[in-house]
PDB file of N, CA and C in Angstrom:
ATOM      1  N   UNK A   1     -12.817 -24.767 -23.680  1.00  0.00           N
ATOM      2  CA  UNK A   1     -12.266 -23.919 -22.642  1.00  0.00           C
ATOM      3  C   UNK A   1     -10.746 -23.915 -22.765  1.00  0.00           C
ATOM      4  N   UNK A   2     -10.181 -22.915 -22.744  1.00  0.00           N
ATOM      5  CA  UNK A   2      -9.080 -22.379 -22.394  1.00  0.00           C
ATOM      6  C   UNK A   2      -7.975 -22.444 -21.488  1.00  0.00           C
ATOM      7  N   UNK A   3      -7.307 -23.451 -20.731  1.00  0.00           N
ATOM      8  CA  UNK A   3      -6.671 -24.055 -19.641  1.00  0.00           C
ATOM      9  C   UNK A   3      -5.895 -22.818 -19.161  1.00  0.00           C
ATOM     10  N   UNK A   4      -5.210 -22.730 -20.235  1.00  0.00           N
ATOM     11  CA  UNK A   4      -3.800 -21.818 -20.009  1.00  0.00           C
ATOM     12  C   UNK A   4      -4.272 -20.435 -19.699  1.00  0.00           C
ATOM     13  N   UNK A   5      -5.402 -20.432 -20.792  1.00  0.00           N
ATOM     14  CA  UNK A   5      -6.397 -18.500 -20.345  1.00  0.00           C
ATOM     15  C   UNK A   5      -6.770 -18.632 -19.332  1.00  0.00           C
ATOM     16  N   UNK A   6      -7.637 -19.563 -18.798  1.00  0.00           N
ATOM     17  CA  UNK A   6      -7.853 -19.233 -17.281  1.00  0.00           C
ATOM     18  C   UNK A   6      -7.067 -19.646 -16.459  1.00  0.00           C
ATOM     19  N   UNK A   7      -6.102 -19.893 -16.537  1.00  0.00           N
ATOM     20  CA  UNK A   7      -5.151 -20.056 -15.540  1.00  0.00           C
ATOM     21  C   UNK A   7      -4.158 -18.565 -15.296  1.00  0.00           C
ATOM     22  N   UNK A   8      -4.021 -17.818 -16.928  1.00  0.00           N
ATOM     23  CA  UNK A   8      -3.765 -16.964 -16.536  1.00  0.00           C
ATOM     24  C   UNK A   8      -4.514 -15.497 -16.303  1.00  0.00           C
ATOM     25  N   UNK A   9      -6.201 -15.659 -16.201  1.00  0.00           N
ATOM     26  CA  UNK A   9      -6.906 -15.328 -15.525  1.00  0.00           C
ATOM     27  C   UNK A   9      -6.905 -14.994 -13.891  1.00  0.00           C
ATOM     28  N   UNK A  10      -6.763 -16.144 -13.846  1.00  0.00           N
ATOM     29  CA  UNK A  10      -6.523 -16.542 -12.506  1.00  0.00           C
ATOM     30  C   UNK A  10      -5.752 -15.545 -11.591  1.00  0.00           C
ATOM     31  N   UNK A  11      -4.526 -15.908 -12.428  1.00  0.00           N
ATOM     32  CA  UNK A  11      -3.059 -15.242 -12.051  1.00  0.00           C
ATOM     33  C   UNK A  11      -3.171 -13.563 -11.393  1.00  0.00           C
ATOM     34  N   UNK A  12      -3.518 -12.973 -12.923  1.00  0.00           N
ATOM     35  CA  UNK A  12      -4.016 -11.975 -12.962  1.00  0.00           C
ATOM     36  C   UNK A  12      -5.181 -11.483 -12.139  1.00  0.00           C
ATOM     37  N   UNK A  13      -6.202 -11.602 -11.723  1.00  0.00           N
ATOM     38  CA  UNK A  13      -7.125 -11.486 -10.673  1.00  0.00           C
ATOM     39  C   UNK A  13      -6.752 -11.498  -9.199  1.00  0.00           C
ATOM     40  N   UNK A  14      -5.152 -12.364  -9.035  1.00  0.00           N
ATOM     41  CA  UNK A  14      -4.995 -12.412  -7.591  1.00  0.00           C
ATOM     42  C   UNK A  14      -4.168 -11.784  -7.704  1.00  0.00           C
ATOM     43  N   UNK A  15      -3.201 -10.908  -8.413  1.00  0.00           N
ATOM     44  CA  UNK A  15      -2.563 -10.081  -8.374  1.00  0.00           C
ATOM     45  C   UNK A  15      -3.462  -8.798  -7.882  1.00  0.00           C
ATOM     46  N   UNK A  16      -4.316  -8.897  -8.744  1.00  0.00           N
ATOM     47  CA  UNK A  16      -5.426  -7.402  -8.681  1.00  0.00           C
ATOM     48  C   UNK A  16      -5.764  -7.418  -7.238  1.00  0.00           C
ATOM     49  N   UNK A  17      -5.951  -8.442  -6.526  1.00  0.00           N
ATOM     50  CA  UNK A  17      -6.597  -8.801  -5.130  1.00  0.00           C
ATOM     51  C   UNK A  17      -5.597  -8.046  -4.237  1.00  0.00           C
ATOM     52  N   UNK A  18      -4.404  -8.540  -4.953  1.00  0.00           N
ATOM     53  CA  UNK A  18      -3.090  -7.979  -3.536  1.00  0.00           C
ATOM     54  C   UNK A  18      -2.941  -6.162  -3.714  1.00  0.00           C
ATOM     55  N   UNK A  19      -3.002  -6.383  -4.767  1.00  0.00           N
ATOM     56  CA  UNK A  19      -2.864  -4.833  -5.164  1.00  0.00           C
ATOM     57  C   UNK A  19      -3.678  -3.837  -4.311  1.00  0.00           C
ATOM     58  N   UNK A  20      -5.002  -4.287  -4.567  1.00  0.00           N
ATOM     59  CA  UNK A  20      -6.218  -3.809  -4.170  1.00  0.00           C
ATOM     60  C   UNK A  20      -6.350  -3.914  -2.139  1.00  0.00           C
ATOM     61  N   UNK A  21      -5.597  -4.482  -2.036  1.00  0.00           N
ATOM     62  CA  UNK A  21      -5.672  -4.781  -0.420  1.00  0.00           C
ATOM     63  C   UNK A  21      -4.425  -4.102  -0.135  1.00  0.00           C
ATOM     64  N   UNK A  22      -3.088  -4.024  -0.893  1.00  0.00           N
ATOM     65  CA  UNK A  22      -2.062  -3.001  -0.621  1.00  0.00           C
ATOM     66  C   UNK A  22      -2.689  -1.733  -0.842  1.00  0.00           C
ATOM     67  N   UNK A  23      -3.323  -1.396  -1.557  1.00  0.00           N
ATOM     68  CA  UNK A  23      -3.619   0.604  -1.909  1.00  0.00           C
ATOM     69  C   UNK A  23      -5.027   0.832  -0.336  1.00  0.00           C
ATOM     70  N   UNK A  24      -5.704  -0.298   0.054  1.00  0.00           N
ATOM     71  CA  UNK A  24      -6.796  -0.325   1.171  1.00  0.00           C
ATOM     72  C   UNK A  24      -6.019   0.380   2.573  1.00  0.00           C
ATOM     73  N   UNK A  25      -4.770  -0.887   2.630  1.00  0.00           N
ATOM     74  CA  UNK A  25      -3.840  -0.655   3.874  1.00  0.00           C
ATOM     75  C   UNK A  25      -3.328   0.507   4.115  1.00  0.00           C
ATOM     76  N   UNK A  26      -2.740   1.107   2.486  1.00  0.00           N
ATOM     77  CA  UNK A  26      -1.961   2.182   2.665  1.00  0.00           C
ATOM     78  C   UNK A  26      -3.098   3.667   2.949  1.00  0.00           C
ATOM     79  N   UNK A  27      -3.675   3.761   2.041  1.00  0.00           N
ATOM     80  CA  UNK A  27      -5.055   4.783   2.659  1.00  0.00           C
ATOM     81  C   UNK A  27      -5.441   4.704   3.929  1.00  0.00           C
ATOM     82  N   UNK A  28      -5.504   3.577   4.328  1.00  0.00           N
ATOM     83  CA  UNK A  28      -6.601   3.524   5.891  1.00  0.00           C
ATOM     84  C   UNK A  28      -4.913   4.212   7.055  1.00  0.00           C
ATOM     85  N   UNK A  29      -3.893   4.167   6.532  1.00  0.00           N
ATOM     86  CA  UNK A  29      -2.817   4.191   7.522  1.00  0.00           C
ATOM     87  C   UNK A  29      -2.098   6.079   7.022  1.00  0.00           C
ATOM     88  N   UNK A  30      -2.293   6.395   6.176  1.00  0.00           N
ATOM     89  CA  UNK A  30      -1.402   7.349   5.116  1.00  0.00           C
ATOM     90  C   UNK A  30      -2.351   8.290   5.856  1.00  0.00           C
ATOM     91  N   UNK A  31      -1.034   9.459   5.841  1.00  0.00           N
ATOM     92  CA  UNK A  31      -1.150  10.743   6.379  1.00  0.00           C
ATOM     93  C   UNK A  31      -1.257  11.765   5.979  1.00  0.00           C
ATOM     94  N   UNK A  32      -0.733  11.749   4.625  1.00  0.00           N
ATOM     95  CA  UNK A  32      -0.162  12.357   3.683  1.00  0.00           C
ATOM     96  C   UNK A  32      -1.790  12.722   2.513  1.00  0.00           C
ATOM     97  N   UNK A  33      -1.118  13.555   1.130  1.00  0.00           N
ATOM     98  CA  UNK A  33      -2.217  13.717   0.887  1.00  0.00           C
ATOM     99  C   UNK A  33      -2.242  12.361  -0.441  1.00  0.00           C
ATOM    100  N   UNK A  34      -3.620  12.308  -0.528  1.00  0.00           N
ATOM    101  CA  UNK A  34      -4.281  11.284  -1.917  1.00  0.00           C
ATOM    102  C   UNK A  34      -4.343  11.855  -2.798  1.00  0.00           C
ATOM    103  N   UNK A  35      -4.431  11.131  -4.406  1.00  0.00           N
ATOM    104  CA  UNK A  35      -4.589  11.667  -5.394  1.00  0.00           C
ATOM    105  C   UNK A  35      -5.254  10.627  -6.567  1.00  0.00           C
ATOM    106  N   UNK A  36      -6.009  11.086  -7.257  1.00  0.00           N
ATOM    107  CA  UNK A  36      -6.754  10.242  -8.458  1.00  0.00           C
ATOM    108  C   UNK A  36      -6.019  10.842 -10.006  1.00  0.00           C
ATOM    109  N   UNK A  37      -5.313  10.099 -10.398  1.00  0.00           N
ATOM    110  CA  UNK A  37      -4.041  10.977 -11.774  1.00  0.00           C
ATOM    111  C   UNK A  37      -5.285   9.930 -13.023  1.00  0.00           C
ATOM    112  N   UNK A  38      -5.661  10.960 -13.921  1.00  0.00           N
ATOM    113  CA  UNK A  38      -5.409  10.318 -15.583  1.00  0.00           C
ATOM    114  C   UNK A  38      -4.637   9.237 -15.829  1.00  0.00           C
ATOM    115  N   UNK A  39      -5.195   8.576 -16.642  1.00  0.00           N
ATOM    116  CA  UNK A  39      -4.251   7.969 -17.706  1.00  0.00           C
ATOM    117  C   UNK A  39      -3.013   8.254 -17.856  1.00  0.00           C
ATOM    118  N   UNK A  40      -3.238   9.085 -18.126  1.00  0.00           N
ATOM    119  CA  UNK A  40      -1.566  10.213 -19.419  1.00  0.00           C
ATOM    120  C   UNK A  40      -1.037  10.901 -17.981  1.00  0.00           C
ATOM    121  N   UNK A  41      -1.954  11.149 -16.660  1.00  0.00           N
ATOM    122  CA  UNK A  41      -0.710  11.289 -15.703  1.00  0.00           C
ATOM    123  C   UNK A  41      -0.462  12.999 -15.516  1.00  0.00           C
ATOM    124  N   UNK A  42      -2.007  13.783 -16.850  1.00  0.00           N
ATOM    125  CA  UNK A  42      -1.931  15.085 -16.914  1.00  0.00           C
ATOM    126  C   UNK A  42      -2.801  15.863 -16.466  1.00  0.00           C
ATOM    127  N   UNK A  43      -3.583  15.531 -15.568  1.00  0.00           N
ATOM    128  CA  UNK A  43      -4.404  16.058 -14.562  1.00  0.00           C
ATOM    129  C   UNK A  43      -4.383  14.719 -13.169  1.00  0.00           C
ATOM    130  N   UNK A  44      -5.005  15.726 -12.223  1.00  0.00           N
ATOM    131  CA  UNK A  44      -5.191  14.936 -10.771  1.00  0.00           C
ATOM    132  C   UNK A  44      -6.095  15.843  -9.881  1.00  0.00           C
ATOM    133  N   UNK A  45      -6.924  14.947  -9.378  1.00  0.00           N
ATOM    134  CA  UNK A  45      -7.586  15.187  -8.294  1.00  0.00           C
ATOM    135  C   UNK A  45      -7.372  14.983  -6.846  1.00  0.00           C
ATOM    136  N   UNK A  46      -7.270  15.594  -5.752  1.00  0.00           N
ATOM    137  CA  UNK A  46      -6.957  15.337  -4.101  1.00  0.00           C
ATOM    138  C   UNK A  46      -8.145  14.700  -3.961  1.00  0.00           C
ATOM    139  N   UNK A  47      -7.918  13.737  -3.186  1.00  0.00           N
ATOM    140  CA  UNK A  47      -9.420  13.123  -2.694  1.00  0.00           C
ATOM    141  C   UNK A  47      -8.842  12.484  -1.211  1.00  0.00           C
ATOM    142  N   UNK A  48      -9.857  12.445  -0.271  1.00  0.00           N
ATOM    143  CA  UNK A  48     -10.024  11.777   1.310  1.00  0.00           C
ATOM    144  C   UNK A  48      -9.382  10.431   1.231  1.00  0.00           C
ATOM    145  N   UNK A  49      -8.606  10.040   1.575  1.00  0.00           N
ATOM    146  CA  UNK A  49      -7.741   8.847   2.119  1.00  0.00           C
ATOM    147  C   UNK A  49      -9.447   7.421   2.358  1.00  0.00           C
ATOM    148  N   UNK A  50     -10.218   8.219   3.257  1.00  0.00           N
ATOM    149  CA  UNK A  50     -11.202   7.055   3.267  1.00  0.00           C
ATOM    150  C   UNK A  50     -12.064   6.299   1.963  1.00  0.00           C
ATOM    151  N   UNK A  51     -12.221   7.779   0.682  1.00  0.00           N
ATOM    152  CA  UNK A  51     -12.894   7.768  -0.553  1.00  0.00           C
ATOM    153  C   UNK A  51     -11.879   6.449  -1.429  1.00  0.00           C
ATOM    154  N   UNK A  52     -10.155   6.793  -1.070  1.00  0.00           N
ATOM    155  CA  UNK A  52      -9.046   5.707  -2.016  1.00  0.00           C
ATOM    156  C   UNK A  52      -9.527   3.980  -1.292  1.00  0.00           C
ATOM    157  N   UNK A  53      -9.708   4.063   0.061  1.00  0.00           N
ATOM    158  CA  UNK A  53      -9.804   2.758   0.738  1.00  0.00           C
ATOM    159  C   UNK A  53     -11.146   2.341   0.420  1.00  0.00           C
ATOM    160  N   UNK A  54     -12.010   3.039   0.252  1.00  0.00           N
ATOM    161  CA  UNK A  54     -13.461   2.513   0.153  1.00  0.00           C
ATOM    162  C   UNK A  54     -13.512   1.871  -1.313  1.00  0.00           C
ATOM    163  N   UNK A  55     -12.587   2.761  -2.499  1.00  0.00           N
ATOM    164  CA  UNK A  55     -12.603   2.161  -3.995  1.00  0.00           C
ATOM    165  C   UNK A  55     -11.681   0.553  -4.083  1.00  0.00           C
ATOM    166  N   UNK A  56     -10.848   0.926  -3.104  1.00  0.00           N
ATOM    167  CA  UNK A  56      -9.679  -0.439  -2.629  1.00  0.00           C
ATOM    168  C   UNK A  56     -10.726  -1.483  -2.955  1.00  0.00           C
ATOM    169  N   UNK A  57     -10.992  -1.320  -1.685  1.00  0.00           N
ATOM    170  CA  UNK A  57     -12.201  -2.480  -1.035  1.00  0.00           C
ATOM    171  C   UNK A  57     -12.894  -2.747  -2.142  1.00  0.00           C
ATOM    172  N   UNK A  58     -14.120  -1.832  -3.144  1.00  0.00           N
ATOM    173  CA  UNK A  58     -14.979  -2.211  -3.429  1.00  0.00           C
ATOM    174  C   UNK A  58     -14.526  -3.263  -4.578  1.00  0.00           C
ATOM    175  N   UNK A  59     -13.186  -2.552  -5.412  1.00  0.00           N
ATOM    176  CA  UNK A  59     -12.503  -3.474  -6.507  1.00  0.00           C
ATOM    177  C   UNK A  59     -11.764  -4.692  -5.950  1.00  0.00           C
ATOM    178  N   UNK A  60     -11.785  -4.901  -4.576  1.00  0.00           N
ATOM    179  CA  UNK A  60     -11.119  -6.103  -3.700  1.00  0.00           C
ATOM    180  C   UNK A  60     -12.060  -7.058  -3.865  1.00  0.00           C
ATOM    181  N   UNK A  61     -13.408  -6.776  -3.467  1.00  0.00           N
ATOM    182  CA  UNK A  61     -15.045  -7.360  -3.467  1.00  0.00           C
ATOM    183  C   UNK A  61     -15.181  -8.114  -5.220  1.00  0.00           C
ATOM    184  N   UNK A  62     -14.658  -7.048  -6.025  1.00  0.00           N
ATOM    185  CA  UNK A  62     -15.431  -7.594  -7.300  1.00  0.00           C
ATOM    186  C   UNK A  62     -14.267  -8.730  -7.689  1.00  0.00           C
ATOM    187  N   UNK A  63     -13.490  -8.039  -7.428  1.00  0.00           N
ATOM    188  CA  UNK A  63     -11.873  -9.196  -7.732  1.00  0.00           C
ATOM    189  C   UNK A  63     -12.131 -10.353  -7.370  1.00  0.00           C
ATOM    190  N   UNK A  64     -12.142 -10.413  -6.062  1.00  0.00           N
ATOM    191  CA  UNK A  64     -12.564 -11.660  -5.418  1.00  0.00           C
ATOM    192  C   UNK A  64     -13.827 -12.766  -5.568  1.00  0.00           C
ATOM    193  N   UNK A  65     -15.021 -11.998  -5.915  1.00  0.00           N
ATOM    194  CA  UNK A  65     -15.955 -12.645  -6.981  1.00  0.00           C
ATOM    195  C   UNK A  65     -15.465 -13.218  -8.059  1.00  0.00           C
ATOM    196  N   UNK A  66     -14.531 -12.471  -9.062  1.00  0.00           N
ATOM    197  CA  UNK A  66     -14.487 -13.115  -9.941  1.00  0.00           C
ATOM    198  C   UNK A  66     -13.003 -13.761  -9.617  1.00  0.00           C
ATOM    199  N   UNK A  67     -12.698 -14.196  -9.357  1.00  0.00           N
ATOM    200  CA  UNK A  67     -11.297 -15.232  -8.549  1.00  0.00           C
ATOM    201  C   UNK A  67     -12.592 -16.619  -8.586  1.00  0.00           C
ATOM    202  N   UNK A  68     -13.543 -15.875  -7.588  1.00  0.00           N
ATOM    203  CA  UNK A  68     -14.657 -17.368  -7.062  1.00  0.00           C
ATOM    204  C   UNK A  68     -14.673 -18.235  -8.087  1.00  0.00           C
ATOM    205  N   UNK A  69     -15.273 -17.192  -9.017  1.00  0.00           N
ATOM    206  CA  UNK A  69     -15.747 -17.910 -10.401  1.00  0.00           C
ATOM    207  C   UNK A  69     -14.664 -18.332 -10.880  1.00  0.00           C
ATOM    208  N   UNK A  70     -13.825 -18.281 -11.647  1.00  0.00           N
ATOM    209  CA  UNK A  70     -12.668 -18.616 -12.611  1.00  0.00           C
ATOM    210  C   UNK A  70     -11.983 -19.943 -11.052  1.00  0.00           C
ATOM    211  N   UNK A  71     -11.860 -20.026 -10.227  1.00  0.00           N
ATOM    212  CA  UNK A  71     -11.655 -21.812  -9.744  1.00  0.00           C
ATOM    213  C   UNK A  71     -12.322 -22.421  -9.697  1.00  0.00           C
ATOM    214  N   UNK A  72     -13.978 -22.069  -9.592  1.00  0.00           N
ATOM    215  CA  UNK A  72     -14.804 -22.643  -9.727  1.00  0.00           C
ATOM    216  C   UNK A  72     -14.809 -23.905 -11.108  1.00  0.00           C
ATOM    217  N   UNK A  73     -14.625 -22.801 -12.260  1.00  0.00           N
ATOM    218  CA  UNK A  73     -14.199 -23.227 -13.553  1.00  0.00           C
ATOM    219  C   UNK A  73     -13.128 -24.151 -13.132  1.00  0.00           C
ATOM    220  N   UNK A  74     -12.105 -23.820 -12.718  1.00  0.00           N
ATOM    221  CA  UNK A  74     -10.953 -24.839 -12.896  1.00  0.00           C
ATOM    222  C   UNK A  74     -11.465 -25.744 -12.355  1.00  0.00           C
ATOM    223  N   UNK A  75     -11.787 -25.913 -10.918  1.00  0.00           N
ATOM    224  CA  UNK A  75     -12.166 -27.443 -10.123  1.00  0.00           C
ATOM    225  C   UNK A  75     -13.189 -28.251 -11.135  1.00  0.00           C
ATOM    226  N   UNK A  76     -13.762 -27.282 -12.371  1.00  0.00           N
ATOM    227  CA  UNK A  76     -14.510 -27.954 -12.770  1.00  0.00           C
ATOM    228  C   UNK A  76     -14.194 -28.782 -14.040  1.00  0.00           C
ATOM    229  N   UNK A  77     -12.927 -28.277 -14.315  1.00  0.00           N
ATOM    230  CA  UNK A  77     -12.038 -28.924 -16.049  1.00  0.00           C
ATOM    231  C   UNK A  77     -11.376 -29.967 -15.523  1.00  0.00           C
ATOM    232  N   UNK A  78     -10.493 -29.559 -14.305  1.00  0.00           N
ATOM    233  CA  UNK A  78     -10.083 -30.112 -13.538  1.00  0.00           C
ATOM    234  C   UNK A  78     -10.669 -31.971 -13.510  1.00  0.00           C
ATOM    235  N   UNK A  79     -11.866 -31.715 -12.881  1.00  0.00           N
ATOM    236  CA  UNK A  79     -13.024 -32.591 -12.643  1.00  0.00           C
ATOM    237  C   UNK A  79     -13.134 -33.543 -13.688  1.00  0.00           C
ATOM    238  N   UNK A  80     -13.204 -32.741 -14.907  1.00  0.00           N
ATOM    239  CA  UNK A  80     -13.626 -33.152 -16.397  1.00  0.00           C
ATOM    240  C   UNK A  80     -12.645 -33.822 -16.937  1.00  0.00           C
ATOM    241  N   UNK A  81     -11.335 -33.313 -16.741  1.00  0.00           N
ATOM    242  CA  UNK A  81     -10.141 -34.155 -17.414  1.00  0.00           C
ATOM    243  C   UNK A  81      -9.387 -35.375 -16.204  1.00  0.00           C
ATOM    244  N   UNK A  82      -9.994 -35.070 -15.475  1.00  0.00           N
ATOM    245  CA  UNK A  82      -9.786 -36.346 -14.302  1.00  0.00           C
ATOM    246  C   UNK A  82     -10.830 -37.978 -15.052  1.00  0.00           C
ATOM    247  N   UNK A  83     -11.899 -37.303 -15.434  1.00  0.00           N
ATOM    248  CA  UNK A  83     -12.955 -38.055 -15.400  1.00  0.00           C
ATOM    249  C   UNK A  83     -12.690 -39.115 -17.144  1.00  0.00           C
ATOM    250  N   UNK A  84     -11.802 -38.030 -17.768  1.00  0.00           N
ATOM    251  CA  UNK A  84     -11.461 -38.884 -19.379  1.00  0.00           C
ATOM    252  C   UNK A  84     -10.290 -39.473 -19.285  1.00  0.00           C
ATOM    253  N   UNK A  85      -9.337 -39.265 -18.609  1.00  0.00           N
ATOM    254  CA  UNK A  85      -7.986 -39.716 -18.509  1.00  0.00           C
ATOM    255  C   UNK A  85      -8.035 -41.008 -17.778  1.00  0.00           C
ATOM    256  N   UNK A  86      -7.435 -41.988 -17.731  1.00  0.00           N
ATOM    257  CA  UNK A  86      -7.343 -43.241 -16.882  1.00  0.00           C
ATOM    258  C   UNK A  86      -6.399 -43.173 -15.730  1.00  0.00           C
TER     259      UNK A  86
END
C-alpha cells in the first residue's frame, strides 16, 4: 500500500466534498440562470438550479463514501505500522 497515494487520495476527495457542497449551496440559493458547459467550454446547456443541487449532492454522497473508505484504509496501516514499530 501506498501511504503517500492515499493520503493524497484522501486530500483530493475532501476537496471534491467541499466543492460539491459549495456548487449544492450556491444552486439551492442562486437566482440567476444555470448552466452545464463541455469540456472545451464550446457548447452549454440551461438547466433548473434544483437539477445542479441534486448532481451536487449526489457526487457529495459518492465522495463521501469513498473518503469512508480510503480512512478506513488509513486507520488501518496506521494500525499495522503501530503494531511493527516498538
Amino acid at each position: 500500500m501506498d501511504i503517500k497515494k492515499l493520503l493524497r487520495e484522501i486530500n483530493d476527495i475532501e476537496i471534491d466534498i467541499n466543492r460539491a457542497k459549495n456548487i449544492a449551496a450556491r444552486a439551492k440559493e442562486s437566482e440567476g440562470k444555470s448552466y452545464i458547459y463541455n469540456d472545451r467550454g464550446s457548447s452549454h446547456l440551461q438547466v433548473d438550479h434544483s437539477i445542479i443541487a441534486e448532481i451536487a449532492e449526489q457526487q457529495l454522497e459518492i465522495a463521501q463514501s469513498k473518503l469512508n473508505k480510503l480512512i478506513e484504509a488509513k486507520e488501518t496501516a496506521e494500525k499495522l505500522i503501530k503494531g511493527l514499530l516498538p
